[in-house]
Protein backbone atom coordinates (compact mmCIF):
# COMPACT_ATOMS: atom_id res chain seq x y z
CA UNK A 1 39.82 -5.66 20.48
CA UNK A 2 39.07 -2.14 19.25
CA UNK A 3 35.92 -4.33 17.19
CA UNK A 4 34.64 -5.22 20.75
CA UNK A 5 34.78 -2.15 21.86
CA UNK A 6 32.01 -0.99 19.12
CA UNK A 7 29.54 -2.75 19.95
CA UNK A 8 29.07 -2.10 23.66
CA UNK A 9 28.26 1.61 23.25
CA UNK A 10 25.89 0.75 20.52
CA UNK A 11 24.13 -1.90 22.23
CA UNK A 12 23.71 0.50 24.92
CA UNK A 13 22.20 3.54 22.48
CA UNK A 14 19.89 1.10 21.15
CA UNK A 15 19.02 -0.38 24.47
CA UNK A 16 18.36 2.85 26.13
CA UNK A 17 15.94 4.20 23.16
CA UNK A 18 14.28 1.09 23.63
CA UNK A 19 13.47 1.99 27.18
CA UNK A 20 12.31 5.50 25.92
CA UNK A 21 10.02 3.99 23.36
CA UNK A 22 8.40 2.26 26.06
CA UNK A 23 7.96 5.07 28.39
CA UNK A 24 6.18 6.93 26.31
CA UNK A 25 4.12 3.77 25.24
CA UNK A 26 3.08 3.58 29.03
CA UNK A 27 2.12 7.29 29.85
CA UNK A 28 -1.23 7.53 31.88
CA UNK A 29 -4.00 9.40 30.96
CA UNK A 30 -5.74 11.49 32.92
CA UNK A 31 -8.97 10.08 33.74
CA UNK A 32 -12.06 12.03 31.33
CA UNK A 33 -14.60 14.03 33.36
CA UNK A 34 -18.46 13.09 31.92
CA UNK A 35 -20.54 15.58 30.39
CA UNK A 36 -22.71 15.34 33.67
CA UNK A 37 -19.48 16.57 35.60
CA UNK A 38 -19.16 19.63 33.94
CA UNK A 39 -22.50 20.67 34.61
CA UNK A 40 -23.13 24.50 36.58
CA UNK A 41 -19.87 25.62 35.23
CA UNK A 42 -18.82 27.50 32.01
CA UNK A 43 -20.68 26.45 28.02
CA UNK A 44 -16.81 26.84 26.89
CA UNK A 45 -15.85 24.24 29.52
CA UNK A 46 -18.84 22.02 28.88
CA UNK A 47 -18.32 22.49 24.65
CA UNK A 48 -14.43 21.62 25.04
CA UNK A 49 -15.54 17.36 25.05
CA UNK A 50 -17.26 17.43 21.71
CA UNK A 51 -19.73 14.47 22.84
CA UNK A 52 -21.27 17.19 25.16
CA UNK A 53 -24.21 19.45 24.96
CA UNK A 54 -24.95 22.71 26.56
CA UNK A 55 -28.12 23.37 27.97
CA UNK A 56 -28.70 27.15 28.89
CA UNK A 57 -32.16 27.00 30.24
CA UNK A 58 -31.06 25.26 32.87
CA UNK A 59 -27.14 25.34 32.62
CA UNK A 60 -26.38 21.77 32.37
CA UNK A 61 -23.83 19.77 30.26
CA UNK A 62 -25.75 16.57 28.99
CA UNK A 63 -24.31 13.79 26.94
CA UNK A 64 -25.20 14.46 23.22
CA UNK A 65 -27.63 12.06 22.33
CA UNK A 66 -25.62 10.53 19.63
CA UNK A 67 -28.63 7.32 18.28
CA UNK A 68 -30.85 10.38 17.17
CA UNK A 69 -29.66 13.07 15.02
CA UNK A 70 -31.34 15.90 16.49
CA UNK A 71 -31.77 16.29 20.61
CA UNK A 72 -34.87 16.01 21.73
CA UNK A 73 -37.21 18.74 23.30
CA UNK A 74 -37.70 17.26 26.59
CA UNK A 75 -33.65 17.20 26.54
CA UNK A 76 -32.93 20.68 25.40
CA UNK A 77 -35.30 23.37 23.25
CA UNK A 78 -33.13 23.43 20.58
CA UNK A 79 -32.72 27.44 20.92
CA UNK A 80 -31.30 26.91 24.03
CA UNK A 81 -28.58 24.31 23.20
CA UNK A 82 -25.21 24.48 22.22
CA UNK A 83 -22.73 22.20 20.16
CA UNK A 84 -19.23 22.83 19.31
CA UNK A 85 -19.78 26.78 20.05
CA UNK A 86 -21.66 28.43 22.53
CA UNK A 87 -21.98 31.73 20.63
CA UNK A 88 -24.62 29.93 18.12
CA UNK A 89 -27.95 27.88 19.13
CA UNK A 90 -28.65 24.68 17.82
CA UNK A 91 -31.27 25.80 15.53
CA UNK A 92 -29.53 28.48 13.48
CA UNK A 93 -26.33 26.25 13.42
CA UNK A 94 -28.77 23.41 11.75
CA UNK A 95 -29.88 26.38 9.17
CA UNK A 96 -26.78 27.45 9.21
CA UNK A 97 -25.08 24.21 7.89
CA UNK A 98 -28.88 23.41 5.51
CA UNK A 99 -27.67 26.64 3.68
CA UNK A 100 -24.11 25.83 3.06
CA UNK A 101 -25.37 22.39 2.18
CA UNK A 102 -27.74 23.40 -0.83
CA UNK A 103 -25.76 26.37 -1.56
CA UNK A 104 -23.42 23.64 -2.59
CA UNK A 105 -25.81 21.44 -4.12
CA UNK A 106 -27.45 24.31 -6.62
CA UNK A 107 -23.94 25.41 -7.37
CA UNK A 108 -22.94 21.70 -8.46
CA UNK A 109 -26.27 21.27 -10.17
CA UNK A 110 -25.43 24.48 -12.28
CA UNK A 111 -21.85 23.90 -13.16
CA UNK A 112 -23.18 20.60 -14.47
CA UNK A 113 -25.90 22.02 -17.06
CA UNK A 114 -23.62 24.99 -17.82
CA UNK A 115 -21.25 22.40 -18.89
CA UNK A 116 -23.13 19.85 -20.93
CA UNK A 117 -24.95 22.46 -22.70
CA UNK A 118 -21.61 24.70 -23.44
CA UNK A 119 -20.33 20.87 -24.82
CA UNK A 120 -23.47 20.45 -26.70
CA UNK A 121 -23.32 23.86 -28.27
CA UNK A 122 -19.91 24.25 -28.76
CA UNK A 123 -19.91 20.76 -30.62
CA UNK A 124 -22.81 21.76 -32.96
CA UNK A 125 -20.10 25.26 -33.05
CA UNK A 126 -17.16 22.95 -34.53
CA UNK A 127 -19.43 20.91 -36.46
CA UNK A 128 -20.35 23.92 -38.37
CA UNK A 129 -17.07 25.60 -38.37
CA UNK A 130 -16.04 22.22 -40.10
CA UNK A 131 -18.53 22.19 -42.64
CA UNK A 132 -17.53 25.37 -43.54
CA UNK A 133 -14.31 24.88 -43.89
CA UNK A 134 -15.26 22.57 -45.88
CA UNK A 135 -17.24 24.38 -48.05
CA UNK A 136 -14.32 26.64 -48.73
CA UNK A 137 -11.42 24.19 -49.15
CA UNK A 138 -14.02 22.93 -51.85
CA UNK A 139 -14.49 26.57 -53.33
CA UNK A 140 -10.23 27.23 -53.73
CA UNK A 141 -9.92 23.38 -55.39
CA UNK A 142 -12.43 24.68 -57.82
CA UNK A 143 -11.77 28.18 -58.26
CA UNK A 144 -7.84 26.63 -58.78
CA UNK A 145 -9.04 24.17 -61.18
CA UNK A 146 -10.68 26.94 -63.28
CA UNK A 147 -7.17 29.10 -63.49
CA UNK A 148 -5.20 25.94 -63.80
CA UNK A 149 -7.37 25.58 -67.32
CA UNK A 150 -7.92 29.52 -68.53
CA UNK A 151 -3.76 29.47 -68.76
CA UNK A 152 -3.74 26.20 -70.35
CA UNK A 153 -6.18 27.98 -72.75
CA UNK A 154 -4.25 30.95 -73.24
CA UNK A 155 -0.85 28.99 -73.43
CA UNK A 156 -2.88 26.83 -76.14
CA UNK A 157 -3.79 29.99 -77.89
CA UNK A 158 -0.05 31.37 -77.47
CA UNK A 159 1.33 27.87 -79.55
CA UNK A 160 -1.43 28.28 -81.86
CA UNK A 161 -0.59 31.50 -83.10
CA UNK A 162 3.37 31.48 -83.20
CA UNK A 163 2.83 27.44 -84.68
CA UNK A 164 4.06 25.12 -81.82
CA UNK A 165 0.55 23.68 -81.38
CA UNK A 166 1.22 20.19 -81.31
CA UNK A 167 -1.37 18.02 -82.95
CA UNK A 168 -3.64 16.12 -80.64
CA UNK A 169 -3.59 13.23 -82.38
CA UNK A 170 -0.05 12.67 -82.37
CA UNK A 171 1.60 14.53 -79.25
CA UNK A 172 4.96 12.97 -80.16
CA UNK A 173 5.55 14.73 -83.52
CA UNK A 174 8.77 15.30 -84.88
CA UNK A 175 9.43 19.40 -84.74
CA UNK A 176 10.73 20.42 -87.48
CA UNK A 177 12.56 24.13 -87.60
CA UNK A 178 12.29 26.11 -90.52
């Protein structure tokens, strides 16, 4: 019984979001004024549907003309229109964003021949470093080579004079002490 009781409540919670979902699935919109509409009031008003375009020579809000790129003349002089802010024209927000644009460009093109030429030199750097390295790993193999047979010499000359110079002929010679 207690089982049965369970359920109810919980069919009810999930029932009732259910109904909430929905709501909010059906809230109405108000309706969207046209750019035309908010002509002869404020360019903040005007600027706040971003598919408008202020005019200020003769304060109208015009659909942007979205198929070209740039408004045209007979539309707007592009001094006198606004986009997305009315505190900067058209034609210094065009310059504006030209600027940025190959500001951005140079800056790429340089960090990409700083680079390959810092990896071209720096390579031709390690290849030399190498080589020298080398070059001196060669120098201490001789200059070891060269010690390794003065105190063989000297050792030599040591056996030779106190008599434990082993002939060469026969290196496994009986010594004999005296």
């Amino acid at each position: 019984m207690a089982a049965g009781r369970c359920w109810l409540p919980a069919l009810a919670l999930v029932w009732g979001c259910a109904g909430m979902a929905a709501a909010a699935f059906t809230t109405v919109t108000p309706p969207v004024q046209t750019c035309s509409d908010l002509s002869h009031r404020s360019c903040e008003e005007c600027l706040k549907n971003v598919s408008c375009l202020w005019c200020y020579t003769n304060n109208t809000c015009i659909d942007y003309p979205v198929r070209s790129i740039l408004p045209s003349s007979s539309l707007c002089s592009l001094s006198n229109a606004r986009w997305g802010v009315c505190w900067i024209n058209f034609e210094a927000l065009i310059i504006a964003i030209a600027v940025i644009a190959g500001l951005i460009l140079v800056s790429i093109a340089i960090c990409c021949c700083y680079c390959c030429y810092c990896r071209k030199r720096s390579k031709s750097r390690r290849d030399d470093e190498e080589e020298q390295l080398a070059r001196k790993r060669e120098e201490r193999r001789l200059q070891s080579l060269q010690r390794k047979h003065e105190r063989k010499q000297k050792h030599d000359e040591i056996r030779k004079k106190y008599g434990l110079l082993q002939d060469s002929d026969n290196p496994y010679s009986r010594f004999e002490n005296e």
